[in-house]
Protein backbone atom coordinates (compact mmCIF):
# COMPACT_ATOMS: atom_id res chain seq x y z
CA UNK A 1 -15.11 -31.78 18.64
CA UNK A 2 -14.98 -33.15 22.05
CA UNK A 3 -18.67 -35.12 22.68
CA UNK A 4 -19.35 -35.17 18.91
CA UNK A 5 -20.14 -38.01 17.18
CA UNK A 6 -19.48 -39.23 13.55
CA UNK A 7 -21.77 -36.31 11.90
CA UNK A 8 -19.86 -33.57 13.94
CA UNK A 9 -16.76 -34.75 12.36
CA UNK A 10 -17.86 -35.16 9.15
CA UNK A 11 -19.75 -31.54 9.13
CA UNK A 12 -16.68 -30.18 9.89
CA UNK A 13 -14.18 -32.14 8.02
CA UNK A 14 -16.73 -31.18 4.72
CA UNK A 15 -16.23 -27.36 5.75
CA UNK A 16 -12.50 -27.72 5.96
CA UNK A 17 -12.47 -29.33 2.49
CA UNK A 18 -14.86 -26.33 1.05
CA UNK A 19 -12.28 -23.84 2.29
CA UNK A 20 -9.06 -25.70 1.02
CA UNK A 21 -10.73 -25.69 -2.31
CA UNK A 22 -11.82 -22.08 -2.18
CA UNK A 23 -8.11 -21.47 -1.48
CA UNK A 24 -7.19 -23.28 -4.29
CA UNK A 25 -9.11 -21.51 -6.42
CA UNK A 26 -8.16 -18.23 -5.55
CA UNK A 27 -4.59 -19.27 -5.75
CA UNK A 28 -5.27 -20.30 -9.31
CA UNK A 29 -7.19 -16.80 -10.02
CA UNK A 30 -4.06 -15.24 -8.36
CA UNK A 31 -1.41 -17.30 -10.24
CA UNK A 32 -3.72 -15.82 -13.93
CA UNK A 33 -3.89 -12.13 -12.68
CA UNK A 34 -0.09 -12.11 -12.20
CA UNK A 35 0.35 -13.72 -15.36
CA UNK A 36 -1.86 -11.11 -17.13
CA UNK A 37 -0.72 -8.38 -15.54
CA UNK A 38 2.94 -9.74 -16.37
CA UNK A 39 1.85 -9.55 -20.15
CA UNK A 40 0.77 -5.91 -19.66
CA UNK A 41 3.50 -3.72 -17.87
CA UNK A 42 6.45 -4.63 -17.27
CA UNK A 43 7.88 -6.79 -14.13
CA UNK A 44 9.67 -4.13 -12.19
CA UNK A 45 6.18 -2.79 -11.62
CA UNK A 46 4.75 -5.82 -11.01
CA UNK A 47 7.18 -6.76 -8.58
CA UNK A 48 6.33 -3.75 -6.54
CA UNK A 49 2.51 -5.03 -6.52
CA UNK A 50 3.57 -8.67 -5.15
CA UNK A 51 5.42 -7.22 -2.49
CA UNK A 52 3.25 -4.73 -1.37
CA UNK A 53 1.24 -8.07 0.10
CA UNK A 54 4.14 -9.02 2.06
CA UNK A 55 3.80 -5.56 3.53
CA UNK A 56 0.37 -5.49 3.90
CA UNK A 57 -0.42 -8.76 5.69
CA UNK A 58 1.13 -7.99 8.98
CA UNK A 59 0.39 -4.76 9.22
CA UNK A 60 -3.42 -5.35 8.29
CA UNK A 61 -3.33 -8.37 10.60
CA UNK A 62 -1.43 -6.00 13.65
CA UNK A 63 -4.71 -3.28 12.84
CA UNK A 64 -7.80 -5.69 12.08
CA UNK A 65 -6.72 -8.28 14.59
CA UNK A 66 -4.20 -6.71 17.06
CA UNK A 67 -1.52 -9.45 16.17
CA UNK A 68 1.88 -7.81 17.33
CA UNK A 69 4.97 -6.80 15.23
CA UNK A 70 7.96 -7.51 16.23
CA UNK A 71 11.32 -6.10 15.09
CA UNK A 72 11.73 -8.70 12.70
CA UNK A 73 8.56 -8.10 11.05
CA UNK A 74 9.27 -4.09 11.12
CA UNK A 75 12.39 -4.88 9.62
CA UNK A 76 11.40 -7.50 6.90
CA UNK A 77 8.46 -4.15 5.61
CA UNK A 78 11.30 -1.46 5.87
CA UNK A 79 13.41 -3.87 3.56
CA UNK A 80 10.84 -4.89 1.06
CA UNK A 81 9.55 -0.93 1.34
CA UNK A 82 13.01 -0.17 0.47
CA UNK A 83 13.44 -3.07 -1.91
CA UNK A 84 10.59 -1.77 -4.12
CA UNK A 85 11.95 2.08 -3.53
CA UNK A 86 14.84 0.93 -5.38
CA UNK A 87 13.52 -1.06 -8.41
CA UNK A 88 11.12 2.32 -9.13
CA UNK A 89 13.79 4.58 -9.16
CA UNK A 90 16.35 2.39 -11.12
CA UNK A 91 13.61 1.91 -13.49
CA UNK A 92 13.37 5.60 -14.17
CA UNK A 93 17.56 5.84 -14.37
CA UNK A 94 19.52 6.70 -17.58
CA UNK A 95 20.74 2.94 -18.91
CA UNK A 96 24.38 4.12 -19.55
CA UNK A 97 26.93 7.25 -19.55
CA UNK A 98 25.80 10.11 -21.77
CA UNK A 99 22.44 8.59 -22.73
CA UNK A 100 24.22 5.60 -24.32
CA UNK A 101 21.37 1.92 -24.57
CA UNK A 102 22.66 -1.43 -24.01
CA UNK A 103 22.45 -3.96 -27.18
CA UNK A 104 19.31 -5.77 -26.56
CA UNK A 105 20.02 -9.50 -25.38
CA UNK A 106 20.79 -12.61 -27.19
CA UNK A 107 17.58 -14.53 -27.31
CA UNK A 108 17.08 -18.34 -28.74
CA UNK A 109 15.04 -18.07 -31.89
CA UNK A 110 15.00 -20.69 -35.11
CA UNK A 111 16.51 -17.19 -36.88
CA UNK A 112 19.36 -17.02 -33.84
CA UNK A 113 20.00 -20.19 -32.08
CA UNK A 114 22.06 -20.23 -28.76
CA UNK A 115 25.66 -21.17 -29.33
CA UNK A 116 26.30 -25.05 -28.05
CA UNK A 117 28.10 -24.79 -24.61
């Protein structure tokens, strides 16, 4: 802004507002979507979805914009890759020895009330 005056400033303190709010807003039509999609599947494979952004970002930011990865970063993908490995294939793994479920968990209901403690 050097050798602006008062309308250069306010032209571009009006476009920096317009973009905070268009984040906003698609951090509000992010925070629905993962609340919908919660409601239809279930989270292990939603979980896998969230974290494929953490994976994405720096490696579409080291193509599209030539930022650099360092061995941090490479480690941090390998570890979430990994991460969500895991949660797949313990999602498709027997519950128990010879087939046997687990008793489904205590929830609070008016019916079933958590015991005081």
């Amino acid at each position: 802004l050097a050798g602006g005056g008062p309308t250069a400033y306010q032209s571009t303190a009006g476009a920096v507002y317009l973009v905070l709010l268009l984040a906003g807003l698609f951090n509000v039509a992010a925070q629905i979507s993962l609340t919908t999609a919660l409601g239809l599947t279930t989270v292990a494979s939603v979980s896998v979805v969230t974290t494929s952004g953490a994976v994405l970002a720096p490696l579409l930011a080291h193509l599209l914009l030539g930022d650099p990865l360092n061995l941090i970063m490479v480690g941090g993908i390998g570890l979430a890759l990994g991460g969500a490995f895991l949660v797949q294939v313990g999602k498709a793994a027997p519950a128990g020895p010879a087939g046997a479920s687990r008793p489904p968990a205590a929830s609070p209901s008016p019916a079933r009330p958590l015991p005081p403690g």
